[in-house]
N, C-alpha and C. Protein backbone atom coordinates (compact mmCIF):
# COMPACT_ATOMS: atom_id res chain seq x y z
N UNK A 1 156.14 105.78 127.77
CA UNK A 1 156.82 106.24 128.96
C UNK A 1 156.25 107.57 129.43
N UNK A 2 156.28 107.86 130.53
CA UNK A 2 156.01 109.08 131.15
C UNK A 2 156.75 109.94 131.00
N UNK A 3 156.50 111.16 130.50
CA UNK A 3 157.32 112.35 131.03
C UNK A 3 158.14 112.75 132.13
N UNK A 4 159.76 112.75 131.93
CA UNK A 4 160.57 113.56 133.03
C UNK A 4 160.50 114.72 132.73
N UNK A 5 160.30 115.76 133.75
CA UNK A 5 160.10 117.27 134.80
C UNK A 5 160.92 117.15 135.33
N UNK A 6 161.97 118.37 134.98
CA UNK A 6 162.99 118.95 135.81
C UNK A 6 163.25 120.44 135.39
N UNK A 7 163.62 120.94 136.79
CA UNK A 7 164.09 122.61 136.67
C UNK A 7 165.11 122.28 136.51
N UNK A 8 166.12 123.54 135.51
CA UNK A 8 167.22 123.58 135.31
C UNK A 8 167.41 125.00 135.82
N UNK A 9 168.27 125.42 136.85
CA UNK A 9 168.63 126.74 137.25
C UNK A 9 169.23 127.51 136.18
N UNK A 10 170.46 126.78 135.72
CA UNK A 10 170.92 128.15 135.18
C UNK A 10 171.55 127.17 133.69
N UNK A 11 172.94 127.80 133.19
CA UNK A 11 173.72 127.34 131.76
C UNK A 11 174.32 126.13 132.50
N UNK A 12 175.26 126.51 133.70
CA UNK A 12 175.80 125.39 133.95
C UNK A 12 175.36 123.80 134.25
N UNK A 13 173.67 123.94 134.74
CA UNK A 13 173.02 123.10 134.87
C UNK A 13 172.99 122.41 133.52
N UNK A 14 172.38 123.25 132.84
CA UNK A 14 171.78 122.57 131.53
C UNK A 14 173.05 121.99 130.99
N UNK A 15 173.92 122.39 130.60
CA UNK A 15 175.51 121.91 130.25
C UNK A 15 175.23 120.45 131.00
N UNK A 16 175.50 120.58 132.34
CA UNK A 16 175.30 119.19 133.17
C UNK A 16 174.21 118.07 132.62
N UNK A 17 172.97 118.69 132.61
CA UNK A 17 172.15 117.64 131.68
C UNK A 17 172.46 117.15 130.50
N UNK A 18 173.01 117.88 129.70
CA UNK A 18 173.42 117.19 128.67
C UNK A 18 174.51 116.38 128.42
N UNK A 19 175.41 116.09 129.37
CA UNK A 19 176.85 115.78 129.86
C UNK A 19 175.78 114.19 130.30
N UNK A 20 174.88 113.97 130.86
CA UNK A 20 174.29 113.05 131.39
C UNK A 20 173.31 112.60 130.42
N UNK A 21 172.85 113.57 129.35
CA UNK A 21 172.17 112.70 128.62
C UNK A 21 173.28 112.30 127.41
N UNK A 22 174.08 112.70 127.41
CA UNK A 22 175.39 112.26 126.78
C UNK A 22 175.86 111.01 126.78
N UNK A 23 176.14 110.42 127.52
CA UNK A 23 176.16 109.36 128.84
C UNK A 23 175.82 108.32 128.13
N UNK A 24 174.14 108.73 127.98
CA UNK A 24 172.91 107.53 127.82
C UNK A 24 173.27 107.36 125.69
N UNK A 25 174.08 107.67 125.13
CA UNK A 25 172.92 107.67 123.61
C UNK A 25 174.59 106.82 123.01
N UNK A 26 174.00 106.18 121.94
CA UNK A 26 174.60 105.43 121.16
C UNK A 26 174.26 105.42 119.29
N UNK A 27 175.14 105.10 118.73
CA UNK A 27 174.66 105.45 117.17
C UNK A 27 173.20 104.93 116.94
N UNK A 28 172.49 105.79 116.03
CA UNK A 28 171.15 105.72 115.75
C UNK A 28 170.25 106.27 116.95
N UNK A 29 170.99 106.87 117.88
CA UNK A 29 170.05 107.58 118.78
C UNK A 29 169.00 109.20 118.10
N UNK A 30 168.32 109.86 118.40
CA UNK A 30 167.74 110.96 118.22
C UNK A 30 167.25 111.70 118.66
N UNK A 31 167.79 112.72 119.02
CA UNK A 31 167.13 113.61 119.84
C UNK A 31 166.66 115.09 119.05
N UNK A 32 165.10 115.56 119.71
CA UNK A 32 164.82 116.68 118.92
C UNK A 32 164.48 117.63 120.78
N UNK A 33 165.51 118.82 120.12
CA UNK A 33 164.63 119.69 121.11
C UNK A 33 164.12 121.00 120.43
N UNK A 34 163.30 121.33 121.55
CA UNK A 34 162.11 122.65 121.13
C UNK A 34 162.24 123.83 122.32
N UNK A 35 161.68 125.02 121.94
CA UNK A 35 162.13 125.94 123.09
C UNK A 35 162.44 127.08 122.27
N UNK A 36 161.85 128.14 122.96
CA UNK A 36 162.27 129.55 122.20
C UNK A 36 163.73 129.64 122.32
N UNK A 37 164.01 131.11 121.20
CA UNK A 37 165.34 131.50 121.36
C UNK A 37 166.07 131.73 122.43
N UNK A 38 167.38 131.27 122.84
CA UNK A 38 167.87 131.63 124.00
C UNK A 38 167.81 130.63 125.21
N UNK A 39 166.65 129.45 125.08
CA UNK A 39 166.41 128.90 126.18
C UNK A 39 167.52 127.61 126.93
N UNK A 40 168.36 127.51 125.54
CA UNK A 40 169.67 127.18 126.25
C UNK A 40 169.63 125.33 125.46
N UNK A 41 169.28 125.37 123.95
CA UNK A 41 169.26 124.19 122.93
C UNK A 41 171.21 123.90 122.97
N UNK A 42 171.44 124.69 122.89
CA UNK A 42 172.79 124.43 122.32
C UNK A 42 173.82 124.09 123.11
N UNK A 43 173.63 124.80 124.24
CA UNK A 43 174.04 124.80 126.00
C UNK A 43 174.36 123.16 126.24
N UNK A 44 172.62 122.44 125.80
CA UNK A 44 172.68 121.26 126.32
C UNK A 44 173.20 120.47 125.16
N UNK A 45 172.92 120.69 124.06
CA UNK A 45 173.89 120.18 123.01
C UNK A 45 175.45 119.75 122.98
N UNK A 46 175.61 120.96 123.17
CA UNK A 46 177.32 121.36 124.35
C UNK A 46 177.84 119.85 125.01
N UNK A 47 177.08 120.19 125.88
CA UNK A 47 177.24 118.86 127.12
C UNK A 47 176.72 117.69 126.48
N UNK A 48 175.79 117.01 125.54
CA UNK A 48 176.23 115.87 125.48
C UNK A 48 176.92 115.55 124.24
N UNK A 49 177.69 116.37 123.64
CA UNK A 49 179.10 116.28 122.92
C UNK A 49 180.09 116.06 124.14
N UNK A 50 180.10 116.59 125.13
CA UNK A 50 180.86 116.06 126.11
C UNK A 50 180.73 114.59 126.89
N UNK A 51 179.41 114.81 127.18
CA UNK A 51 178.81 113.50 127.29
C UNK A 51 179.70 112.07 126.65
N UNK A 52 179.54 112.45 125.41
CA UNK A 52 179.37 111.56 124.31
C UNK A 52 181.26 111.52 123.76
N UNK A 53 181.78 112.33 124.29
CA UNK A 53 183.63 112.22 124.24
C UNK A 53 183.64 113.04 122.74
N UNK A 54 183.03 113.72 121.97
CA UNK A 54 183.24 114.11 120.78
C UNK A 54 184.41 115.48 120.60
N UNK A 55 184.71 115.72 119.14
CA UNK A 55 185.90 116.82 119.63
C UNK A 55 184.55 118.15 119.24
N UNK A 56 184.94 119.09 119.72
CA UNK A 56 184.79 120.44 120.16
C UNK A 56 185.02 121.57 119.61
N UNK A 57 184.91 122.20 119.93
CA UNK A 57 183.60 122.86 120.76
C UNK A 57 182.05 122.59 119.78
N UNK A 58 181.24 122.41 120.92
CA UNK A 58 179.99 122.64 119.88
C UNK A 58 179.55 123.87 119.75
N UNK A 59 179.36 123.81 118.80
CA UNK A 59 178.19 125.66 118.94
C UNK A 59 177.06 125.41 117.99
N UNK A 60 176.33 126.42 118.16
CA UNK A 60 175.19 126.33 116.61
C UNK A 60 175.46 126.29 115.40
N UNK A 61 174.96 125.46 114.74
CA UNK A 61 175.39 125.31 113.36
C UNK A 61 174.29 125.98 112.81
N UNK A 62 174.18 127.45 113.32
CA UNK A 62 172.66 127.77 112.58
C UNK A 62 173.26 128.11 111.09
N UNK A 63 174.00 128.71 110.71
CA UNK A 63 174.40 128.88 109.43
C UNK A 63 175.20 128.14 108.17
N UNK A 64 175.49 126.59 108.63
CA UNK A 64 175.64 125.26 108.32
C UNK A 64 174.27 124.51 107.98
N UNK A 65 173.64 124.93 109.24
CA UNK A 65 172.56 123.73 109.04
C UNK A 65 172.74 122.57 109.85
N UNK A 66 173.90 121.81 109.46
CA UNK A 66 174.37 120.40 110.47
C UNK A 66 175.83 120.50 110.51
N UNK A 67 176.49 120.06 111.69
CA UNK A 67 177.51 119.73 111.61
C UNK A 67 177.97 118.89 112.72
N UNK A 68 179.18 117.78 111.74
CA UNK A 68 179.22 116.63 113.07
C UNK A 68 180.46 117.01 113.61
N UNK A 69 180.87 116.85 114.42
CA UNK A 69 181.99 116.32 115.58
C UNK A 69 181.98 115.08 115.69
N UNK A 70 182.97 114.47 115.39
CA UNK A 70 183.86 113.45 115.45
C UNK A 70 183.98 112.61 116.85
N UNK A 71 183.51 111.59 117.41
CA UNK A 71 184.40 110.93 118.80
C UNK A 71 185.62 110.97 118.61
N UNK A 72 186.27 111.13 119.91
CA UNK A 72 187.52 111.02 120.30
C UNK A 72 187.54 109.73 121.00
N UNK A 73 186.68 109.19 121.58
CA UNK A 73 186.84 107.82 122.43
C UNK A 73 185.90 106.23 121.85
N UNK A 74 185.70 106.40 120.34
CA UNK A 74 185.33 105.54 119.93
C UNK A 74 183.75 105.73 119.80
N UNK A 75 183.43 106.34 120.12
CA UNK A 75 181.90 106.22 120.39
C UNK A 75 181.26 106.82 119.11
N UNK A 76 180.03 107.15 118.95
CA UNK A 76 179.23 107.34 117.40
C UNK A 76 179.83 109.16 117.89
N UNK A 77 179.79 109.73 116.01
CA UNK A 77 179.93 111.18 115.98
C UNK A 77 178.65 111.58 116.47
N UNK A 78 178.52 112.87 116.94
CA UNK A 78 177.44 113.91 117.06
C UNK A 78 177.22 114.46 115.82
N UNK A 79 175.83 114.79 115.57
CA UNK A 79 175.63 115.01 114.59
C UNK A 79 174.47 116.36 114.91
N UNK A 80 175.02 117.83 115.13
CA UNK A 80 173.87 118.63 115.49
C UNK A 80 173.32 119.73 114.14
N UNK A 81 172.02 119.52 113.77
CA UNK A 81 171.55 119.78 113.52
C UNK A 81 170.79 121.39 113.77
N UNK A 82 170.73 122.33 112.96
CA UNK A 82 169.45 123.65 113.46
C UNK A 82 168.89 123.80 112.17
N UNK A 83 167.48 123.22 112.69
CA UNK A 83 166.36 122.40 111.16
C UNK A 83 165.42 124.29 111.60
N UNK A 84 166.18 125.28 111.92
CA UNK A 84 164.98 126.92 111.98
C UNK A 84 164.31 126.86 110.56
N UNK A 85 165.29 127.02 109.66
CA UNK A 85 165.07 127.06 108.56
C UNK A 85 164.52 126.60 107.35
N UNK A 86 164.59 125.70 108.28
CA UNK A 86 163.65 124.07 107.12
C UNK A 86 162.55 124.30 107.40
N UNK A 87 162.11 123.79 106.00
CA UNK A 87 160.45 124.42 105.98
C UNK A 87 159.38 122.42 106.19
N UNK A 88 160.32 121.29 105.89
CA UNK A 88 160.03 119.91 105.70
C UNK A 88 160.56 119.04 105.79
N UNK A 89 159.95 117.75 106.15
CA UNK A 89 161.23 116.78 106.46
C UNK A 89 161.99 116.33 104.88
N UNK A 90 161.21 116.92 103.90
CA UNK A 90 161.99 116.74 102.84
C UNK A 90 163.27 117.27 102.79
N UNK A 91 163.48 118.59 103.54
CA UNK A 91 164.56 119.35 103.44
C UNK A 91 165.62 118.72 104.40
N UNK A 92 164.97 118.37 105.63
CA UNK A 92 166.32 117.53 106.36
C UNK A 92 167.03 116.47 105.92
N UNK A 93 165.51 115.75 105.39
CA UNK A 93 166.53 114.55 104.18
C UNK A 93 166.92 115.07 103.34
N UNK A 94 167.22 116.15 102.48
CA UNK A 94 167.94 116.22 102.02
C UNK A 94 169.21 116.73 102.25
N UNK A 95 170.00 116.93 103.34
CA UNK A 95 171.00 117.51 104.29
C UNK A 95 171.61 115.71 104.24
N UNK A 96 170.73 114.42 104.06
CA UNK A 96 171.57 113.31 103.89
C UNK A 96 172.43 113.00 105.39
N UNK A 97 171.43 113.39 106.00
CA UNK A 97 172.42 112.83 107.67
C UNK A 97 172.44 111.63 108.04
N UNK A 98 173.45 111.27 108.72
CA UNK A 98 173.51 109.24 108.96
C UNK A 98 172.97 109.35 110.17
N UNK A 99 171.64 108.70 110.03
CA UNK A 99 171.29 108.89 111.43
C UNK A 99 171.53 107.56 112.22
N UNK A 100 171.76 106.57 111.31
CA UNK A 100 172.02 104.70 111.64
C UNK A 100 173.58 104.85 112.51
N UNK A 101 174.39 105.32 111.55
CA UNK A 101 175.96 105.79 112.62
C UNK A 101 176.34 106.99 113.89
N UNK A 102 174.83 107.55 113.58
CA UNK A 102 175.33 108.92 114.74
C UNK A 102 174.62 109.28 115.44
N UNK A 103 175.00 109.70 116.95
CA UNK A 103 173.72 110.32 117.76
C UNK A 103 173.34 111.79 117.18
N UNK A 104 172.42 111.82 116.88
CA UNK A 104 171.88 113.29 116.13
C UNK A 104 170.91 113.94 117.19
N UNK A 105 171.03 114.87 117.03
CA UNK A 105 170.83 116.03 117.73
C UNK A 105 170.20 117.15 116.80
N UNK A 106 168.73 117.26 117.11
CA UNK A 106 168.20 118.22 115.93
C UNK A 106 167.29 119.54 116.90
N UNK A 107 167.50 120.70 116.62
CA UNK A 107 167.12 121.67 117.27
C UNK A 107 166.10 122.47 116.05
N UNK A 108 164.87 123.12 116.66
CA UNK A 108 163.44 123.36 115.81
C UNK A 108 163.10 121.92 115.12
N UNK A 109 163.49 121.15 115.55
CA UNK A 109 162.96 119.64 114.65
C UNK A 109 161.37 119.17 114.99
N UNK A 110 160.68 119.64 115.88
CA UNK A 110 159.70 119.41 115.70
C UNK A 110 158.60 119.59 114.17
N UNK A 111 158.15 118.48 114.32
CA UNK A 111 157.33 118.24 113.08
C UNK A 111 157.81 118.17 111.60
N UNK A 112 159.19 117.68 112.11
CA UNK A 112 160.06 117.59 110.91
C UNK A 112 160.68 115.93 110.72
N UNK A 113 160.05 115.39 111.64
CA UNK A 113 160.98 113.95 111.68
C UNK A 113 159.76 112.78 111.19
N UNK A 114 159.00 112.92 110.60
CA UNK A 114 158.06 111.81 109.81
C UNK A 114 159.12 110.64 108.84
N UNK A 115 158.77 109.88 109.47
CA UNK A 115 159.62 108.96 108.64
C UNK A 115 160.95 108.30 109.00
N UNK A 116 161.35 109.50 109.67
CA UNK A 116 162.80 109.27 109.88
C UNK A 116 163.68 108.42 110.88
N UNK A 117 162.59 108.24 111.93
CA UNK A 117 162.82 107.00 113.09
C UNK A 117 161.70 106.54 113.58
N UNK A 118 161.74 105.61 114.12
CA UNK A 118 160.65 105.22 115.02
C UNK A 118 160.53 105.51 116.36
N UNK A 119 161.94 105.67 116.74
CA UNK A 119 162.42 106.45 118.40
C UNK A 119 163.21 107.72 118.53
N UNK A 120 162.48 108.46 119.25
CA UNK A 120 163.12 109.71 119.73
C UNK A 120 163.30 110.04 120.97
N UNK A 121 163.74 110.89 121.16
CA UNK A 121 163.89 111.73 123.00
C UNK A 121 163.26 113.08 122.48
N UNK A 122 162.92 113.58 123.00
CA UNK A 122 162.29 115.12 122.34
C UNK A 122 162.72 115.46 123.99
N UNK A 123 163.07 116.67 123.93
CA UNK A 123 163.22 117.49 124.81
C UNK A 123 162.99 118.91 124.95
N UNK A 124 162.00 119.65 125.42
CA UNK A 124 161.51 120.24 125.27
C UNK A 124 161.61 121.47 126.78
N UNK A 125 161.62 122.80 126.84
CA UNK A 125 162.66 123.93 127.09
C UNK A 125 161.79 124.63 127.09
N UNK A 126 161.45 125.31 128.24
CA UNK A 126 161.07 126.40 128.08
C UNK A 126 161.21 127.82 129.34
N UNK A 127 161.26 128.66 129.57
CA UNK A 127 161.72 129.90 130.56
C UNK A 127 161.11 129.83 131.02
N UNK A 128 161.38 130.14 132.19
CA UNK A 128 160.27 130.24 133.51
C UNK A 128 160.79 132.26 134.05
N UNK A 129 159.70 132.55 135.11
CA UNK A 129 160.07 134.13 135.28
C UNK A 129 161.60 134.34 136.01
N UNK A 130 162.06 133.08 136.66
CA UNK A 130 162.91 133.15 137.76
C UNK A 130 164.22 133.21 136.59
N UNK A 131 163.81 132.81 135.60
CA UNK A 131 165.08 132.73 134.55
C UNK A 131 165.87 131.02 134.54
N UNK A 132 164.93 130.19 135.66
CA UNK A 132 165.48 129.14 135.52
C UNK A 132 164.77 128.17 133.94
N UNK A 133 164.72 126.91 133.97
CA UNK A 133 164.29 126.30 132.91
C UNK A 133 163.37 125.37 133.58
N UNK A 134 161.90 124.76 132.80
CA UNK A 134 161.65 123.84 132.75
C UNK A 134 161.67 122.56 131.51
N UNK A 135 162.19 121.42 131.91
CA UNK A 135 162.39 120.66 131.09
C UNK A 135 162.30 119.48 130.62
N UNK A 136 161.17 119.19 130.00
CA UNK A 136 160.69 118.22 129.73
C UNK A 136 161.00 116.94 129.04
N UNK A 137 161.36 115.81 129.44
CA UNK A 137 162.02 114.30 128.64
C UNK A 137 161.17 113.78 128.16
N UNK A 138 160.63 113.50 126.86
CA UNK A 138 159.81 112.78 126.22
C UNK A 138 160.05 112.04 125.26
N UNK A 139 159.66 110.49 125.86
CA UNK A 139 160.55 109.85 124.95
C UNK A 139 159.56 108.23 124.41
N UNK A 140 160.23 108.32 123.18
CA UNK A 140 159.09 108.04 122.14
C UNK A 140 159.88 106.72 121.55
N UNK A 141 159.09 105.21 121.42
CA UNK A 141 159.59 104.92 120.70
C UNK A 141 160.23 103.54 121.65
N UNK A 142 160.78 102.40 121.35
CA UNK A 142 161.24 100.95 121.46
C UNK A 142 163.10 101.19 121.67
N UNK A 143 163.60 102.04 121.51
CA UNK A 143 165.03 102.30 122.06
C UNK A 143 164.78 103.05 123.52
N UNK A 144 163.64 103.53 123.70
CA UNK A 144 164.00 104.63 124.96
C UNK A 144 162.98 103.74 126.02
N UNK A 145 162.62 102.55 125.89
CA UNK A 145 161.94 101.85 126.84
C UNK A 145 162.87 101.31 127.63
N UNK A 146 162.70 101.37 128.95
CA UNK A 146 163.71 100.95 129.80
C UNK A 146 165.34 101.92 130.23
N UNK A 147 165.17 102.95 129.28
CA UNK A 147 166.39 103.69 129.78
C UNK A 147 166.11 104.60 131.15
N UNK A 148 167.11 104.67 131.99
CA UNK A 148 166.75 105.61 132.86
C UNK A 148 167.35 107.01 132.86
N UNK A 149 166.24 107.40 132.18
CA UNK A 149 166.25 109.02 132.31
C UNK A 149 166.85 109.91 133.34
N UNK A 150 167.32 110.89 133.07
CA UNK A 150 167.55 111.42 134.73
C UNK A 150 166.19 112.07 135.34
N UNK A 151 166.16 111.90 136.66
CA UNK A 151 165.10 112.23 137.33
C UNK A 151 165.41 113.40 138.21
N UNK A 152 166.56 113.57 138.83
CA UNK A 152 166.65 114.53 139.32
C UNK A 152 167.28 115.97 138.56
N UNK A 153 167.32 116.76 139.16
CA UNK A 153 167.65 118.04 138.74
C UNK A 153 169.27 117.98 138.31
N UNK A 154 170.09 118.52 137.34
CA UNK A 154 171.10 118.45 137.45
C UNK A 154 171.98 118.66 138.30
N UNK A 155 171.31 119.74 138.97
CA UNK A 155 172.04 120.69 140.07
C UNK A 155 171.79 120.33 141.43
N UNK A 156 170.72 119.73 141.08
CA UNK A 156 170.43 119.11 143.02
C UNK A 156 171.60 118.02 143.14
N UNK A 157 171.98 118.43 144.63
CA UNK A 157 173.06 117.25 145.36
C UNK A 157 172.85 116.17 145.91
């Protein structure tokens, strides 16, 4: 699949994207995003726990490591992940996450997921000078063939 490109203006946007990629994911889904500090991983994390009907609030589990939230409307738990610290995918497997029952959500996961699926979404973040975001959908893999991505901006009407 091709890469989706989209600006994200601000938090509330990105919140919105993830509220929509929320939407799209079902147990055994995976998503890894990348992006310096600050660029707003968790923001969109946020939103597709909303997305996805889970209970709340999300925040970083940087000092956990993983932690799931539960559906409230039947749907698979969230399962978010902050792999900063992990040095291998040995170390994420060993954190023992269900990735077959839950949409997971892994932040610094790049180059950490060998093995671990055959399909991903990688989403990828990065600042622009205006302070908005660019944001990249890349998606990898025999689950994400045929989904439709969002194409437009969150924020465009």
């Amino acid at each position: 699949m091709s890469p989706v490109l989209l600006t994200v203006r601000d938090a509330e946007a990105m919140h919105a994207l993830g509220v929509r990629l929320g939407g799209l994911l079902r147990a055994g889904d995976l998503l890894v995003l990348t992006g310096p500090l600050g660029a707003g991983k968790t923001t969109l994390t946020s939103g597709i726990g909303e997305g996805l009907g889970v209970r709340g609030p999300v925040s970083s589990p940087t000092f956990v490591l993983a932690r799931t939230h539960p559906s409230l409307v039947g749907g698979p738990p969230l399962v978010h992940v902050d792999a900063y610290r992990l040095g291998s995918a040995a170390e994420l497997d060993d954190l023992d996450l269900d990735f077959e029952r839950s949409a997971v959500v892994v932040e610094w996961g790049a180059g950490l997921l060998d093995g671990v699926a055959d399909s991903w979404l990688e989403v990828r973040i990065a600042r622009r000078d205006d302070d908005s975001r660019a944001v990249e959908l890349l998606a990898s893999g025999p689950r994400w063939s045929g989904v439709d991505l969002p194409q437009q901006d969150p924020d465009a009407s």
